[in-house]
N, C-alpha and C. Protein backbone atom coordinates (compact mmCIF):
# COMPACT_ATOMS: atom_id res chain seq x y z
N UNK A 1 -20.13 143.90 127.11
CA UNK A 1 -19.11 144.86 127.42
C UNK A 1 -19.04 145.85 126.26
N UNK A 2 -19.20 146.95 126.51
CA UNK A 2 -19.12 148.34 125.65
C UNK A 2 -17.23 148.13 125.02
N UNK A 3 -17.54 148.94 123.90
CA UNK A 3 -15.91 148.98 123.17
C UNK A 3 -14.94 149.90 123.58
N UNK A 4 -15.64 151.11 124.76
CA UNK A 4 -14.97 151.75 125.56
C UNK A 4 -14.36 150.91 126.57
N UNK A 5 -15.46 149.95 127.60
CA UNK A 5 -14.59 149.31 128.10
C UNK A 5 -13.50 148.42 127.75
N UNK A 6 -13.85 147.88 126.60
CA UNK A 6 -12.87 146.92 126.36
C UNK A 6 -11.55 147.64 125.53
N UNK A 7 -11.50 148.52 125.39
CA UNK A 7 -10.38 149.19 124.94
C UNK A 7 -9.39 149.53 126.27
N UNK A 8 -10.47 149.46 127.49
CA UNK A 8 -9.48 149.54 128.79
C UNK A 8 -9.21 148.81 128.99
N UNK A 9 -9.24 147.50 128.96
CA UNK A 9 -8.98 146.37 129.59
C UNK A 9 -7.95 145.95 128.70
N UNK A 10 -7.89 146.49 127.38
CA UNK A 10 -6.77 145.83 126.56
C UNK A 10 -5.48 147.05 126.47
N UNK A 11 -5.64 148.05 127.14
CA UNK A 11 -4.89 149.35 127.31
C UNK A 11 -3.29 148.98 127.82
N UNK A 12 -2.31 149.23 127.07
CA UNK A 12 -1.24 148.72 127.08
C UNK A 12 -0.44 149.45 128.23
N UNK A 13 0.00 148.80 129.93
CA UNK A 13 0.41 149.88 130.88
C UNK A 13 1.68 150.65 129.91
N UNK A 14 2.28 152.00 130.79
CA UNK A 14 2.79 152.55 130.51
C UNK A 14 4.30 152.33 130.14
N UNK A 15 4.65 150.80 130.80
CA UNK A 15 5.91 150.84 130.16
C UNK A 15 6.23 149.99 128.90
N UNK A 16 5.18 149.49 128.38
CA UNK A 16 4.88 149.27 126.94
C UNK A 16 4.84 147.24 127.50
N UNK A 17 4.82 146.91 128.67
CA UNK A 17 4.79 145.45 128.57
C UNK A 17 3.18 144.78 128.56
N UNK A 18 3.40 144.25 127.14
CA UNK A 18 1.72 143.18 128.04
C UNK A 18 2.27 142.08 128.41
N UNK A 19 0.38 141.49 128.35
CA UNK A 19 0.84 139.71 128.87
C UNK A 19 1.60 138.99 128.40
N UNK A 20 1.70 138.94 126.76
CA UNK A 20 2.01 138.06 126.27
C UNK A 20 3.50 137.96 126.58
N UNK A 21 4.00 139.48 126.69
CA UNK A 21 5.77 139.56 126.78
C UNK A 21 6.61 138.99 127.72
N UNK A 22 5.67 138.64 128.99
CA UNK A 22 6.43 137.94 130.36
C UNK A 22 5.92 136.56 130.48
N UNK A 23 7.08 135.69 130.89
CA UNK A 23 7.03 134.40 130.12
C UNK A 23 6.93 133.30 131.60
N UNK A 24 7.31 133.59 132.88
CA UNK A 24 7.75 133.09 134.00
C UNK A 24 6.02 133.22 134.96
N UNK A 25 6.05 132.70 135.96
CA UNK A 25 4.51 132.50 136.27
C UNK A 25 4.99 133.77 137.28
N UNK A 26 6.20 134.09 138.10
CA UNK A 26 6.18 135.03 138.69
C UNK A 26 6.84 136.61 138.08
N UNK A 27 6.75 136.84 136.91
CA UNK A 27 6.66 138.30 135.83
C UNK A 27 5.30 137.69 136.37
N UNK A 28 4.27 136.98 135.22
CA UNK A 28 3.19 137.27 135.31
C UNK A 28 2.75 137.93 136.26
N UNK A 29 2.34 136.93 138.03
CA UNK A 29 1.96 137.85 138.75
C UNK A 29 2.50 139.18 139.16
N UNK A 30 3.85 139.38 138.84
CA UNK A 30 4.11 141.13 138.95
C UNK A 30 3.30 141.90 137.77
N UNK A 31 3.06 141.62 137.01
CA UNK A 31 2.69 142.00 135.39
C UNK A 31 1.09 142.42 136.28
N UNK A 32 0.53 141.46 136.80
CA UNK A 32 -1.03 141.37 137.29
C UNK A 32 -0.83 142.52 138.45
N UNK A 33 -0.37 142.37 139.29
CA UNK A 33 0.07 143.06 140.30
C UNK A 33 0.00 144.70 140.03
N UNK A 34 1.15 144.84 139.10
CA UNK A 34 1.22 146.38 138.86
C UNK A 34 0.12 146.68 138.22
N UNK A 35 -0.38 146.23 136.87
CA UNK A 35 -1.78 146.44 136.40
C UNK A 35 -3.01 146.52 137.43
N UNK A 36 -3.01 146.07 138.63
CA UNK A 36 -3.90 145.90 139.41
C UNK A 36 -4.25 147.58 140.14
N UNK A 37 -2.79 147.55 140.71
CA UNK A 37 -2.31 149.00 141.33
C UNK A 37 -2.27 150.21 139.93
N UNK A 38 -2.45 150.60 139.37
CA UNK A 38 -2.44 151.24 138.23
C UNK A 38 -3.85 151.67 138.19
N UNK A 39 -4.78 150.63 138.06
CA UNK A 39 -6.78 150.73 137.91
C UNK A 39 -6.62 151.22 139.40
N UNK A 40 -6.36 150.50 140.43
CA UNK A 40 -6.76 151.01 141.55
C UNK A 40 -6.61 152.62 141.70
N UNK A 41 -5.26 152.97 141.13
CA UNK A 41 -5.25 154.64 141.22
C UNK A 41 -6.05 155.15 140.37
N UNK A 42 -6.68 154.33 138.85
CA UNK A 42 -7.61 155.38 138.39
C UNK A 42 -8.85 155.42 139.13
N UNK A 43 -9.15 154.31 139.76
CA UNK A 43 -10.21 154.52 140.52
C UNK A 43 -10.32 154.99 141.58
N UNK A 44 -9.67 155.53 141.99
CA UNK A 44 -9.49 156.32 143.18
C UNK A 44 -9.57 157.79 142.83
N UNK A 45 -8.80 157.85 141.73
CA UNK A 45 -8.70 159.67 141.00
C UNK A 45 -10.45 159.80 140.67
N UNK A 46 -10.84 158.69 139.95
CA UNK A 46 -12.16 159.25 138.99
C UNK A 46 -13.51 158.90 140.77
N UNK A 47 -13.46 158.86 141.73
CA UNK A 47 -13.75 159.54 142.72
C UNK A 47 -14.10 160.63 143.55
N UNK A 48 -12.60 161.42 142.92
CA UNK A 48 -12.28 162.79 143.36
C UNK A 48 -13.17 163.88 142.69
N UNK A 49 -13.52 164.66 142.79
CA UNK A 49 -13.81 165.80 141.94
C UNK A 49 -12.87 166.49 140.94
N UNK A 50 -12.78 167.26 140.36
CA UNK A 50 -11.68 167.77 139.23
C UNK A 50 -11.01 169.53 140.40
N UNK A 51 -12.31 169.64 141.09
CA UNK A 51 -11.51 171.00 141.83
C UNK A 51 -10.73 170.30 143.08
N UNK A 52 -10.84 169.35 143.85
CA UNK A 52 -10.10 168.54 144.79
C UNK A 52 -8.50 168.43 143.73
N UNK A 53 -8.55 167.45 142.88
CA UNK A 53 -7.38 167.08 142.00
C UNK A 53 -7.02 168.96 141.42
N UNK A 54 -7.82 169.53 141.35
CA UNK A 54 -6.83 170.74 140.59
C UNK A 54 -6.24 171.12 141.94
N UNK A 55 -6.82 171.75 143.14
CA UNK A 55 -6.58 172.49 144.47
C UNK A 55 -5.38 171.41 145.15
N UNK A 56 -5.46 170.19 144.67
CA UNK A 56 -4.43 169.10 145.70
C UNK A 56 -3.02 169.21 144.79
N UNK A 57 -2.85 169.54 143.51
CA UNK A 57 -1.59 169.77 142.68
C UNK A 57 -1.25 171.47 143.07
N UNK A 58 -2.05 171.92 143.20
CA UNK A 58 -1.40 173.62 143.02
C UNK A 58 -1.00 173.30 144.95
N UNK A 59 -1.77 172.83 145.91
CA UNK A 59 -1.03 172.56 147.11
C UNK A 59 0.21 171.91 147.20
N UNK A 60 0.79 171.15 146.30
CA UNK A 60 1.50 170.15 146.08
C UNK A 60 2.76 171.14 145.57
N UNK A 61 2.64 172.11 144.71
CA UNK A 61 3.25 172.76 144.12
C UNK A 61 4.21 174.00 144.77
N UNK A 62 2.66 174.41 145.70
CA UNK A 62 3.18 175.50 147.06
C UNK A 62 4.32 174.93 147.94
N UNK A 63 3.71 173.45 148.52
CA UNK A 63 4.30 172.97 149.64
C UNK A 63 5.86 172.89 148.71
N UNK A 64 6.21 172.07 148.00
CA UNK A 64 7.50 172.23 146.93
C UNK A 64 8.19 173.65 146.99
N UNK A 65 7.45 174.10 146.52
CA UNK A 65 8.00 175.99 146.65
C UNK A 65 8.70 176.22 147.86
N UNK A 66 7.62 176.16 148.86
CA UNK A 66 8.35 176.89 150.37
C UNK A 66 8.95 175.61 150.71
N UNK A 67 9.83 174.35 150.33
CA UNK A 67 11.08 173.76 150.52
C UNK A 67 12.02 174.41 150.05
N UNK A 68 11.55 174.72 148.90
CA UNK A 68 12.90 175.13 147.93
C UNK A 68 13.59 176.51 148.62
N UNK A 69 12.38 177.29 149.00
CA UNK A 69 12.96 178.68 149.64
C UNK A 69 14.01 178.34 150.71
N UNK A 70 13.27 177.21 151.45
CA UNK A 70 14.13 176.85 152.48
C UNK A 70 15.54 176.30 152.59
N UNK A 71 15.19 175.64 151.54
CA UNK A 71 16.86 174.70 150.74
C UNK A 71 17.73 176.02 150.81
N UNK A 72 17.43 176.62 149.51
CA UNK A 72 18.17 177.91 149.25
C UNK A 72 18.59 178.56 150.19
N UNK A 73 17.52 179.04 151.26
CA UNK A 73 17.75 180.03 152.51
C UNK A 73 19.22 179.47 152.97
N UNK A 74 19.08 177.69 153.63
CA UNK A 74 20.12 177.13 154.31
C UNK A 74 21.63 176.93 153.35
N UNK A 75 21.34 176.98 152.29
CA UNK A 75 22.44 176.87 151.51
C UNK A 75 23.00 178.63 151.54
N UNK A 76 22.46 179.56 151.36
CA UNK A 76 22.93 180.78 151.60
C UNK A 76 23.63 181.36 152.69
N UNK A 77 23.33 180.59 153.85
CA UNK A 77 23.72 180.79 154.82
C UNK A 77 25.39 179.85 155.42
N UNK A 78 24.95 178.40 155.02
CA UNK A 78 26.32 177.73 154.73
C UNK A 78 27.37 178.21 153.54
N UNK A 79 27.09 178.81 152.61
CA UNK A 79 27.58 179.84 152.04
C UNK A 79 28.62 180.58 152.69
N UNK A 80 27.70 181.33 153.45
CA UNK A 80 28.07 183.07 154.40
C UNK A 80 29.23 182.18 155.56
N UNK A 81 28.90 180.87 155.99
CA UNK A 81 29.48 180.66 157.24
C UNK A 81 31.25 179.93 156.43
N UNK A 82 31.00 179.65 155.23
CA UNK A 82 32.02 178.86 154.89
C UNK A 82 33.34 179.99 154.52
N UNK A 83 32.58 180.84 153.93
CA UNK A 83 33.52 181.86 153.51
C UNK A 83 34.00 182.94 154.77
N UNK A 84 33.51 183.15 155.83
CA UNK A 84 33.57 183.65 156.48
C UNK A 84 34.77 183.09 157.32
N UNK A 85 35.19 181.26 157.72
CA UNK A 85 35.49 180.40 157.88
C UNK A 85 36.79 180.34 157.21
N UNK A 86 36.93 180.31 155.85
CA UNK A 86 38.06 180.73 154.91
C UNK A 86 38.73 182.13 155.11
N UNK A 87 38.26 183.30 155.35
CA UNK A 87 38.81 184.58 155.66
C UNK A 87 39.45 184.10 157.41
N UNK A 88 39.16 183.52 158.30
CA UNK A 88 39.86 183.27 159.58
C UNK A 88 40.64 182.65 159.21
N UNK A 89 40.72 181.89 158.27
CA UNK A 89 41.90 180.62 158.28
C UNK A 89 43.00 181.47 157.82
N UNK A 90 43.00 182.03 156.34
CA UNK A 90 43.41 182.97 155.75
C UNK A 90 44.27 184.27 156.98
N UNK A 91 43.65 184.37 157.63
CA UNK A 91 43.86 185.55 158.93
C UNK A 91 44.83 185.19 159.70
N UNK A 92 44.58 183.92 159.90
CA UNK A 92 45.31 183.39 160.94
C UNK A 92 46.58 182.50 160.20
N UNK A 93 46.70 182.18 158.84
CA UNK A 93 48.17 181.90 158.31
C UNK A 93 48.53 183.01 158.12
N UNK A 94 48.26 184.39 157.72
CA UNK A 94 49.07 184.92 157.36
C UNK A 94 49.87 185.50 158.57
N UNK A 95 49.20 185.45 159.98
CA UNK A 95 49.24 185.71 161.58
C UNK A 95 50.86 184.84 161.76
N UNK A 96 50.26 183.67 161.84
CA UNK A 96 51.65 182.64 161.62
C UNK A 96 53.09 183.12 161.07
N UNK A 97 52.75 183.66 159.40
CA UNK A 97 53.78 183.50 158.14
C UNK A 97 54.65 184.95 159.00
N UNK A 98 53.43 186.26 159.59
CA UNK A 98 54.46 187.11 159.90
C UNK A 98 54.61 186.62 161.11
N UNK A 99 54.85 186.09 162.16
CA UNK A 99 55.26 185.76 163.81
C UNK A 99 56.42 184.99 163.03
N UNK A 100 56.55 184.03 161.87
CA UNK A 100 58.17 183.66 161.59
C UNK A 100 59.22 184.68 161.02
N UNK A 101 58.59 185.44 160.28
CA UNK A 101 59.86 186.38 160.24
C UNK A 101 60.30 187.11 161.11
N UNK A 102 59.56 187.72 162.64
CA UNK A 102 60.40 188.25 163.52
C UNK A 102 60.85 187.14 164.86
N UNK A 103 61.01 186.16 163.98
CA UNK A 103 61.41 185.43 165.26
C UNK A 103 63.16 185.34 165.28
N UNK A 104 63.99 185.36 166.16
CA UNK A 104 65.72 185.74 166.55
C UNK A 104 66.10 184.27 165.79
N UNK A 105 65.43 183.48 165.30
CA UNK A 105 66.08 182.29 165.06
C UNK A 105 66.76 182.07 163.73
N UNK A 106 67.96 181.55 163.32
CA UNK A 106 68.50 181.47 161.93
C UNK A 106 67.53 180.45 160.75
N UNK A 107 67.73 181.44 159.85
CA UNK A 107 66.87 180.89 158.88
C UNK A 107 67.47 179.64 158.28
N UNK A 108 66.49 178.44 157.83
CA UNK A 108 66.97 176.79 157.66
C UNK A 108 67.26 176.90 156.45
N UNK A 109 66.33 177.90 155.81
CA UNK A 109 66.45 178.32 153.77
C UNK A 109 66.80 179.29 153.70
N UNK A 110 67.06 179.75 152.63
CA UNK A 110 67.59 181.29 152.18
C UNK A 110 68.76 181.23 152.07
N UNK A 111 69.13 182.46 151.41
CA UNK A 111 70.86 183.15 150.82
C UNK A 111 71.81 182.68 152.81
N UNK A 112 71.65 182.59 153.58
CA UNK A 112 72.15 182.34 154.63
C UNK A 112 72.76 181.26 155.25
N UNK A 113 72.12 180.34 154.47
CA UNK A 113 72.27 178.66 154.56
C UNK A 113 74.29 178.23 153.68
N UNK A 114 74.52 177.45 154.83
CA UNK A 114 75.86 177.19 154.46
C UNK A 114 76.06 175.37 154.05
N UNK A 115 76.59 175.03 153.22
CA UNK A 115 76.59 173.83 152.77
C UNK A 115 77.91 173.27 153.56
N UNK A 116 77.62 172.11 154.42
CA UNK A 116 78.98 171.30 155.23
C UNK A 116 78.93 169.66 154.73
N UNK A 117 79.91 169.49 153.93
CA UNK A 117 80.61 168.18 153.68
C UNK A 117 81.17 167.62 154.64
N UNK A 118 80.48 165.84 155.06
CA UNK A 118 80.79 165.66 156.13
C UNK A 118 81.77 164.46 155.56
N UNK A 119 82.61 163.99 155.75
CA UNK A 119 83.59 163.04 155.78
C UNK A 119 83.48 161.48 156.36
C-alpha cells in the first residue's frame, strides 16, 4: 500500500470522530457506516469529469436563482394583496365610525350622559 493511500484510509471524517472515540458496538457500526457513505461519494465524484462537476454546480446555482426570483415575486405580491386588504378594512371602519355619528340615537358617552342613583 502506497503512503498516499494509507494516509486515506487513516483520514480523519469531517466531524473530527475516529475509531478509537466510539466505544458501543452500535456507534461503531454507525462510525463504519457513515465512513462507508463518505468514500462512496468520493468515488462517485472522482468518476465524473471536472467540466460535468463544474457545469452541475453553476446548474445548481441557476436552478436556486430562478426559486429565489420566484419566492420574492410571490412574496411581493402577498405584500400588494395584504396592504391593499388593510386600506379596505381601514375604509370600511372609518365607513362605520361616520354612519354612528349621524345616527338619531342618544349618545351612551359624552358631555350628554346623566348620572341616576338608584336606591
Amino acid at each position: 500500500m502506497s503512503e498516499h493511500e494509507n494516509d486515506l484510509l487513516n483520514e480523519v471524517p469531517e466531524d473530527g470522530i475516529q475509531e478509537d472515540d466510539v466505544t458501543t458496538p452500535m456507534e461503531r457500526f454507525f462510525y463504519h457506516q457513515r465512513r462507508a457513505l463518505e468514500e462512496t461519494g468520493k468515488a462517485l465524484e472522482a468518476l465524473l469529469p471536472p467540466g460535468f462537476r463544474e457545469h452541475s454546480t453553476e446548474a445548481s446555482r441557476e436552478f436556486t436563482q430562478g426559486f429565489r426570483i420566484l419566492v420574492d415575486a410571490a412574496i411581493d405580491e402577498l405584500k400588494k394583496v395584504s396592504e391593499k386588504e388593510d386600506a379596505e378594512t381601514e375604509e370600511r371602519i372609518a365607513k362605520l365610525e361616520s354612519n354612528d355619528d349621524d345616527d338619531d340615537r342618544p349618545s351612551s358617552t359624552g358631555s350628554g350622559k346623566v348620572k341616576i342613583d338608584v336606591d
